[in-house]
Protein backbone atom coordinates (compact mmCIF):
# COMPACT_ATOMS: atom_id res chain seq x y z
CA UNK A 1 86.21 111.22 125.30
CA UNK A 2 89.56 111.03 127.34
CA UNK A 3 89.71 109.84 130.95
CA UNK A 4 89.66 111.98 133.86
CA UNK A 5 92.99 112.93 134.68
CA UNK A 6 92.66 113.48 138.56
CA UNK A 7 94.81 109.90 139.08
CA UNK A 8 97.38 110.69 136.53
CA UNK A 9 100.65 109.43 137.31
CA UNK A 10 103.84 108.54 136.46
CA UNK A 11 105.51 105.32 137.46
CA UNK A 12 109.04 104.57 138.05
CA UNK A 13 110.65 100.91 137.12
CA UNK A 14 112.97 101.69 139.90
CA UNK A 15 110.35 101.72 142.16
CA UNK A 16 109.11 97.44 140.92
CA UNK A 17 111.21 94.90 142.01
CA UNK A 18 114.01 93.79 139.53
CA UNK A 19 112.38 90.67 137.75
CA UNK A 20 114.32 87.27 138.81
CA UNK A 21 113.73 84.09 137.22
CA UNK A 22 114.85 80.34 137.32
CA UNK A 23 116.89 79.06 134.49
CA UNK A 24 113.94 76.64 133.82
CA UNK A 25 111.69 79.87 133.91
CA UNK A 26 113.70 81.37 131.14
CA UNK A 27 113.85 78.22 129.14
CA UNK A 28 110.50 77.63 129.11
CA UNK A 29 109.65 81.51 128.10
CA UNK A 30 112.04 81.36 125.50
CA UNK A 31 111.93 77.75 124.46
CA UNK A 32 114.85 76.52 124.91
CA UNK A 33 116.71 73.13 126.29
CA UNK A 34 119.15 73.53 129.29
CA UNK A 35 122.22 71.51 130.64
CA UNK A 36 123.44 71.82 133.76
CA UNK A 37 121.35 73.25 136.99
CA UNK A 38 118.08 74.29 136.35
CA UNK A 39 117.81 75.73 139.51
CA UNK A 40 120.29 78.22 138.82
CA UNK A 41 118.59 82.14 139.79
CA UNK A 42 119.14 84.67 136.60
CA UNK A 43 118.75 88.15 138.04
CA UNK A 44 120.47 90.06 135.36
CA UNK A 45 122.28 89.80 131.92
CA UNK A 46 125.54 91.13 130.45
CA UNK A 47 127.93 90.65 127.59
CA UNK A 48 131.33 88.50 128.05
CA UNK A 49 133.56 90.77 129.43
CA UNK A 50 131.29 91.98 131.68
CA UNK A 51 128.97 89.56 133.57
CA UNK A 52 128.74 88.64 136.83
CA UNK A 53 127.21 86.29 139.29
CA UNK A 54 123.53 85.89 138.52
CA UNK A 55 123.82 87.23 134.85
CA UNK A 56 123.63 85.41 131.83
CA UNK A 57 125.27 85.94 128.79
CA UNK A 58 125.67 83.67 125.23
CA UNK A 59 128.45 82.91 122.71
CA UNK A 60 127.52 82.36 119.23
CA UNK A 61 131.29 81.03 117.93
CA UNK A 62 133.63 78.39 119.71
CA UNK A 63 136.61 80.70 119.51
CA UNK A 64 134.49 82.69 122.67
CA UNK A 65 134.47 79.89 124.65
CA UNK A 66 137.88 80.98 126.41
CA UNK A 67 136.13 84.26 126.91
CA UNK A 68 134.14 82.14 129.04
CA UNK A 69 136.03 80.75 130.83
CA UNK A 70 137.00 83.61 132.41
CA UNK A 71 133.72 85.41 132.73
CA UNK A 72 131.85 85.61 136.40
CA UNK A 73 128.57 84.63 134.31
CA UNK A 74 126.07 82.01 136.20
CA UNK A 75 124.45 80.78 133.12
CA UNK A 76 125.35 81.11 129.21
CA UNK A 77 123.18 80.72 126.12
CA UNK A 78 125.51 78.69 123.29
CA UNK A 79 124.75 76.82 119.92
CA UNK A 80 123.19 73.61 119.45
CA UNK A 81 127.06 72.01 118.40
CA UNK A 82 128.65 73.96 121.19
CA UNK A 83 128.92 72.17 124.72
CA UNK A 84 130.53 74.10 127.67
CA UNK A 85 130.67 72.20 131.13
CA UNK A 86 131.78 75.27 133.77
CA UNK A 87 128.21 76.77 134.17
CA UNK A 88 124.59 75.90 133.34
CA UNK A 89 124.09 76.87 129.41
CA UNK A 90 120.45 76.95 127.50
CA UNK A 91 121.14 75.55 124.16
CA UNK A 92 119.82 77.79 120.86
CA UNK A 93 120.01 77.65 116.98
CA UNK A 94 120.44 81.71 116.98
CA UNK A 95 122.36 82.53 120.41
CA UNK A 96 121.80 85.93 120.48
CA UNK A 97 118.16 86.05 118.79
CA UNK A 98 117.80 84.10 122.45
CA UNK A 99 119.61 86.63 124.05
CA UNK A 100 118.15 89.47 123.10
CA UNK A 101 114.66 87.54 123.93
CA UNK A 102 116.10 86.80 127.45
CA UNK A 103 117.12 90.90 127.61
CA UNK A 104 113.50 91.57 126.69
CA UNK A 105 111.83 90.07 129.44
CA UNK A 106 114.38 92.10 132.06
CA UNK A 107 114.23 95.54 130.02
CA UNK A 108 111.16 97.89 130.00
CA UNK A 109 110.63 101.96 130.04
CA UNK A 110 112.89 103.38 133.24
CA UNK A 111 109.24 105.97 133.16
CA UNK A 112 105.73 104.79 132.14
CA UNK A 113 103.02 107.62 131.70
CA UNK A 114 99.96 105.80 133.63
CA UNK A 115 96.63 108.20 132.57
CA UNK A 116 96.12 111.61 131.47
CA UNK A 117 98.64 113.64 132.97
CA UNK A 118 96.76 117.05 134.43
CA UNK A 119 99.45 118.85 132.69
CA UNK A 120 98.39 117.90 129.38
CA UNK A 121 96.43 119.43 127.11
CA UNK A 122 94.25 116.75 125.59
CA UNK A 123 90.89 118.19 123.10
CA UNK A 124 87.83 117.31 124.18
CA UNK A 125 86.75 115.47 120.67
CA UNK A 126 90.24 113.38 121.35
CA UNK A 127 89.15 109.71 121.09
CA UNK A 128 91.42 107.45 123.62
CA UNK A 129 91.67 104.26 124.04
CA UNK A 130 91.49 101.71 127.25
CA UNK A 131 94.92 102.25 129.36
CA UNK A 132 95.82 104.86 126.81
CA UNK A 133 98.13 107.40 128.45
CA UNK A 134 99.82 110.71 127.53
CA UNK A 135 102.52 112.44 130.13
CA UNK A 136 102.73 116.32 130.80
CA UNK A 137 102.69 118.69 128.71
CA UNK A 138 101.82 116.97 125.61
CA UNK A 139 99.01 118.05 123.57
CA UNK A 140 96.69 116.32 121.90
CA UNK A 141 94.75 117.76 118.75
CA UNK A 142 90.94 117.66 117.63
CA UNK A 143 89.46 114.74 116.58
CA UNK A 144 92.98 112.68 117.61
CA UNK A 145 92.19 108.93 117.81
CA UNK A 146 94.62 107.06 120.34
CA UNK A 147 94.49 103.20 120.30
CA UNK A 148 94.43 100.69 123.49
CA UNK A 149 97.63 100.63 125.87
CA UNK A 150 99.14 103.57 123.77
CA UNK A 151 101.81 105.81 125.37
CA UNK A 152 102.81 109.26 124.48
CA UNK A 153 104.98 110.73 126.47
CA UNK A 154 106.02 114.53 127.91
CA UNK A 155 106.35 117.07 125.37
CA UNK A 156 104.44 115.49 122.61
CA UNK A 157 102.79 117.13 120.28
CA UNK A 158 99.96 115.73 118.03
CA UNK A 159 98.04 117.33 115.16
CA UNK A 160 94.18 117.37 114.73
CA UNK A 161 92.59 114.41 113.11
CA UNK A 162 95.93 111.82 114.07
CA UNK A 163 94.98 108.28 114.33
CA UNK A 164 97.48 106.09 116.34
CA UNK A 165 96.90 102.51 116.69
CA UNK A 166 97.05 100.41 119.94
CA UNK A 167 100.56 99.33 121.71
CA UNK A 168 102.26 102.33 120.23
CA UNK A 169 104.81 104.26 121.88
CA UNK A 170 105.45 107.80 121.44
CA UNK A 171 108.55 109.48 123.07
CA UNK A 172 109.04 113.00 124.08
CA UNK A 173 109.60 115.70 121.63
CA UNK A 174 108.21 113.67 119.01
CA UNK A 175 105.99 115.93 116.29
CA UNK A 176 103.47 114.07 114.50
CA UNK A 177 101.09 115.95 112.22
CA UNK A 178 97.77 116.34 110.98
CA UNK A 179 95.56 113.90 109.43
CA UNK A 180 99.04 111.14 109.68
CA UNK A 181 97.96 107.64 110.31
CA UNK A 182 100.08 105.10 112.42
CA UNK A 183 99.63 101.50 112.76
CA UNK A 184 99.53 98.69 116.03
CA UNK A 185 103.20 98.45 117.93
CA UNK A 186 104.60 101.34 116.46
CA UNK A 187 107.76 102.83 118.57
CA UNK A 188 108.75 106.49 117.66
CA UNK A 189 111.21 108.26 119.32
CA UNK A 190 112.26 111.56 120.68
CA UNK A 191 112.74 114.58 118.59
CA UNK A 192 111.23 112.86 115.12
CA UNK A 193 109.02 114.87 113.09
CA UNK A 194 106.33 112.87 111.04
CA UNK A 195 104.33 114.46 108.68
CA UNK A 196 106.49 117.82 108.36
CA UNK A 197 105.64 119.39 104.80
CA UNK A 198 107.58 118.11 101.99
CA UNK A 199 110.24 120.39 100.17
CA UNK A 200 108.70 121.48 97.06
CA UNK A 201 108.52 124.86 95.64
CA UNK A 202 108.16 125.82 92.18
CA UNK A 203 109.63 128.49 90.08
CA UNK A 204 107.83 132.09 89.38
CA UNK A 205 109.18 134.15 86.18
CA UNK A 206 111.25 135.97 88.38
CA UNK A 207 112.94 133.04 89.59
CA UNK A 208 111.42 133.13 93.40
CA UNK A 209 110.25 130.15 94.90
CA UNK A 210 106.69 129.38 95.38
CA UNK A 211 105.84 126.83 97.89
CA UNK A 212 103.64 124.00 96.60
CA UNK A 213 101.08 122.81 98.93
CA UNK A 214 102.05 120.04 100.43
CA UNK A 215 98.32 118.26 100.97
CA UNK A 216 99.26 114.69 101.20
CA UNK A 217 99.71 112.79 104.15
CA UNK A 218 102.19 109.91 106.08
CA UNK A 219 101.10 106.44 106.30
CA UNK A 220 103.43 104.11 109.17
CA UNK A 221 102.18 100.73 108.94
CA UNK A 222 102.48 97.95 111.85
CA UNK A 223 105.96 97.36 113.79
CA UNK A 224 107.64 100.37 112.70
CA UNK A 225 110.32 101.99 114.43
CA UNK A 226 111.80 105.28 114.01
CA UNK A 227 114.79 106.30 115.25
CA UNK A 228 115.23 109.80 117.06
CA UNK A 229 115.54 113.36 115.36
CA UNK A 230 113.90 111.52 112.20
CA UNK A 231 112.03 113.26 109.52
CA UNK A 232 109.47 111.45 107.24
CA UNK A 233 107.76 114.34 104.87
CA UNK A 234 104.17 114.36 103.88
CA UNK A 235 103.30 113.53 100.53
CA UNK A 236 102.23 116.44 98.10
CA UNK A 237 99.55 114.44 96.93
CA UNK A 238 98.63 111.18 98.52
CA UNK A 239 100.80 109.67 101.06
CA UNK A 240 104.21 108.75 102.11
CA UNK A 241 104.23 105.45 103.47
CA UNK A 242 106.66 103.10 105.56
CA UNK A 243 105.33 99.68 104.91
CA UNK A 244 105.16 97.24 108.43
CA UNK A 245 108.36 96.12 110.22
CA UNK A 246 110.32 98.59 108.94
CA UNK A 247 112.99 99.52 111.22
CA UNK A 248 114.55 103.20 110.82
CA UNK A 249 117.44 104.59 112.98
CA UNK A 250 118.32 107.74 114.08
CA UNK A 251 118.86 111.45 112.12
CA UNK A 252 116.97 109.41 108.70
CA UNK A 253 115.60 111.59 106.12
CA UNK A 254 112.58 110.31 104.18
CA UNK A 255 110.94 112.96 101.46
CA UNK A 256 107.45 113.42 100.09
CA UNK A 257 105.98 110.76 98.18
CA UNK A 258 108.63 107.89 99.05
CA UNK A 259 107.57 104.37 100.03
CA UNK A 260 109.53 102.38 101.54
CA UNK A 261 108.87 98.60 101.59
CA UNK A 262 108.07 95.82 104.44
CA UNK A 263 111.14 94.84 106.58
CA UNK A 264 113.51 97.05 105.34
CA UNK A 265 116.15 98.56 107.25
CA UNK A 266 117.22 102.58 106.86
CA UNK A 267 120.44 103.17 109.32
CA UNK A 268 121.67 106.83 110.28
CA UNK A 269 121.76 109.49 108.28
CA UNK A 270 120.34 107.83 105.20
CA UNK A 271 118.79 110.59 103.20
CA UNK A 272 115.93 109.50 100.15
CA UNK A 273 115.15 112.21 97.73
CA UNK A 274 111.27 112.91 96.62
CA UNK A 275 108.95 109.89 95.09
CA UNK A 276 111.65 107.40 95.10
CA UNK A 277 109.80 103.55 95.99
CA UNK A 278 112.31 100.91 98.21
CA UNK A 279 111.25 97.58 97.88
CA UNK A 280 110.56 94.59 100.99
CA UNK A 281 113.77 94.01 103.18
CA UNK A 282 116.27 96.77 101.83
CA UNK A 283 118.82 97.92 104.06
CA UNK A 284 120.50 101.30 103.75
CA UNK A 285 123.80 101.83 105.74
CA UNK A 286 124.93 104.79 107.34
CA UNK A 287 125.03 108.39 105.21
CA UNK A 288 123.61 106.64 102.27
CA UNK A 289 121.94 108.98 99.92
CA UNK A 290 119.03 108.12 96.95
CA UNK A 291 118.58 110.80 94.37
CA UNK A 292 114.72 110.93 93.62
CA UNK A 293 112.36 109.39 91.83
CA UNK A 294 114.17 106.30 91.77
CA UNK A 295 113.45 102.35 92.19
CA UNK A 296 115.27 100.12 94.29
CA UNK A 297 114.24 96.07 94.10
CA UNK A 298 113.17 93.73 97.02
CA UNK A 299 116.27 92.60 99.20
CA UNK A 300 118.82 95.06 97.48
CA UNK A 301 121.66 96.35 99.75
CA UNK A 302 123.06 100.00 99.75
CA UNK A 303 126.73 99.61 101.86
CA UNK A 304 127.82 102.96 103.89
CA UNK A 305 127.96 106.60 102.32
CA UNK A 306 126.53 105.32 99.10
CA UNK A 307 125.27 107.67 96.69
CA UNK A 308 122.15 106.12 94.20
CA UNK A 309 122.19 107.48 90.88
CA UNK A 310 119.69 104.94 88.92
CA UNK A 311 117.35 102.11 89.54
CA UNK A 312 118.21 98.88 91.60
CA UNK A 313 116.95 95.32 90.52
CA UNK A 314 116.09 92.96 92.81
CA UNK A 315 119.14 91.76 95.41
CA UNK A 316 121.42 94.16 93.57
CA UNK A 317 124.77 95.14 96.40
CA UNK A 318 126.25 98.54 95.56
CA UNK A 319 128.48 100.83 97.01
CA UNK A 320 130.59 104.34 95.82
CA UNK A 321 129.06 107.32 94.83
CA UNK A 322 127.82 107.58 92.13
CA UNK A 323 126.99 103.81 93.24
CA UNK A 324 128.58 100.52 91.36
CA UNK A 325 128.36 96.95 92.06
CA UNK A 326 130.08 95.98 95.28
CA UNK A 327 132.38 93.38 93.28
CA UNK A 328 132.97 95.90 90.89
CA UNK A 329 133.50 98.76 93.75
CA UNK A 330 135.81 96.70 95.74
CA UNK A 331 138.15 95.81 92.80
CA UNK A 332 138.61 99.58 92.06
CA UNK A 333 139.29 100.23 95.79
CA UNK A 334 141.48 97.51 95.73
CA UNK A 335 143.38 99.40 92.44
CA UNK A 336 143.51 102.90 93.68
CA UNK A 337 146.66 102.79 96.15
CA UNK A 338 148.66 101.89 93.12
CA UNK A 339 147.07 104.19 90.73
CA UNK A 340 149.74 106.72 91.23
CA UNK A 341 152.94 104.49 90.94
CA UNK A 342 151.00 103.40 87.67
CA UNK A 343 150.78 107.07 86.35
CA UNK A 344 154.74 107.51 87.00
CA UNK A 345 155.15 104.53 85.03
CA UNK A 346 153.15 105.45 82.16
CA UNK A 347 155.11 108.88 82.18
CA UNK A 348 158.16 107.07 81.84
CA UNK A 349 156.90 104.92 79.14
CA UNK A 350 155.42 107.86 77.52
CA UNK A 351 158.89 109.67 77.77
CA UNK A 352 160.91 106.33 76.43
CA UNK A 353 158.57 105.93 73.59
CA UNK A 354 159.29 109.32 72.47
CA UNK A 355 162.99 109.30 72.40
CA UNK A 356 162.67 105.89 70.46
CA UNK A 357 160.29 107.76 68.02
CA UNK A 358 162.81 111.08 67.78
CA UNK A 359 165.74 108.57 67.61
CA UNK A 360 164.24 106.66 64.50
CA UNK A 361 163.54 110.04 62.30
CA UNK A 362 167.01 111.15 62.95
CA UNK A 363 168.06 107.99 61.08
């Protein structure tokens, strides 16, 4: 059964005292050696051209370091092989992996839903977890299962018989529908629609449209994220699934039936027809498009506004539409700015050839 709602709340970041650490507080949490003063107070963080006294920042290439020089950082996170002697510096293999560690452990949620807000509508047969919370005016479905330290917030709306893991985070406007299952540390935000019906209709004699049921579900593994106004469509049969640590950005299309594999990467606008199976670690760039029913192997790399005609083996690179090898792709790129000066010169060969032809059956 839910909690009581009587102490719902909602709690503002603004209202908790901006976190301040040590620069031997942030090495330690992010394991990391320092030069220079340890003592040195780290309030804030910025980029380069933008930092100020009590920030930090990082550079990742030497050719920054006169960026640096100028900028009113207090501390700087730089390579192993890079030394810098104007401020204190924690020393990384991955600069900004640190950094955006070190930006972690400032950032959180400007609002956190704390309880049941009394504004929501949460069934009774709802199942919710410890320090589970859901904000106004979301609703909550029969039989809904909500995991430990789970968040959904305003204007939520979530099917009967959902089960959401624990950590998850659900933002406002998100849809998620019946019977979909969601994993541990799963982020979702606003306006996405999991679990819509897939787009299937088949043909009468008449040639009207006749929707086919779509009675399949969504499956979203662990450490998923999906980006805002995305659609993932429920299988017709069995399920659509996004397989763990798959990241997915905003306005991403995903139809019925697809899976798409661990640690992959789908950025905006990608669109993936019906049934079509993406292996581990593929990344998508923007307005790429994947024609169902279709294969793509593990680490295999689809470059912006790409459109998939065939099958992909593993740690293929493509690009064009219909797609070709990105060696291949460039090269004709590379070819098409002279293409026209090569048809006027064909003409004139053309032109010459004939003349020499007319001239030898005169003689």
């Amino acid at each position: 059964m839910p909690p009581s709602s009587t102490n719902a709340s909602m709690k503002k970041q603004s209202d908790k005292q901006s976190p301040s650490f040590s620069l031997a507080e942030l090495a330690g949490k992010v394991k990391c050696p320092i030069e220079g003063d340890r003592s040195v107070r780290i309030t804030g963080f910025a980029g380069l051209d933008h930092a100020k006294k009590g920030d930090i920042t990082f550079v990742s290439e030497k050719k920054h370091l006169i960026s640096l020089e100028k900028s009113g950082a207090s501390a700087v996170i730089l390579p192993e092989d890079l030394n810098f002697s104007g401020i204190p510096a924690l020393k990384s293999s991955h600069p900004y992996r640190t950094f955006v560690e070190v930006v972690t452990l400032f950032h959180s949620p400007v609002l956190i839903p704390s309880g049941i807000h009394p504004a929501a509508i949460v069934s009774p047969t709802a199942d919710l977890g410890k320090n589970a919370a859901v904000g106004a005016l979301s609703w909550i479905g029969e039989h809904v299962v909500i995991g430990d330290n789970s968040v959904i917030f305003p204007l939520a709306s979530i099917y009967p018989g959902v089960r959401i893991g624990k950590n998850v985070v659900i933002h406002s406007h998100v849809t998620i529908r019946e019977d979909v299952r969601i994993g541990d540390n799963v982020i979702i935000h606003s306006g996405a629609v999991i679990g819509a019906d897939g787009f299937g209709y088949v043909q009468d004699k008449n040639g009207h449209h006749i929707k086919i049921p779509q009675t399949g579900t969504v499956i979203i593994e662990d450490d998923v994220e999906i980006g805002a106004n995305s659609c993932i469509d429920r299988a017709a049969l069995e399920a659509t699934v996004i397989r763990q640590g798959t990241k997915i950005d905003d306005l991403v299309m995903v139809a019925h039936n697809c899976e798409v594999g661990e640690h992959s990467i789908l950025a905006a606008q990608t669109g993936i027809a019906g049934s079509s199976r993406l292996g581990k670690k593929v990344i998508t760039a923007g307005q790429v498009g994947i024609a169902d029913h279709l294969t793509i192997g593990d680490g295999s790399i689809l470059a912006a506004k790409t459109g998939l005609t065939g099958n992909l083996k593993e740690g293929s690179f493509v690009s064009g539409s219909p797609h070709l090898d990105i060696r291949t792709w460039r090269k004709v790129w590379a070819s098409a700015p002279h293409l026209y000066d090569l048809i006027k010169e064909v003409r004139k060969l053309r032109k010459r050839v004939a003349e020499l032809e007319k001239k030898e059956e005169s003689q």
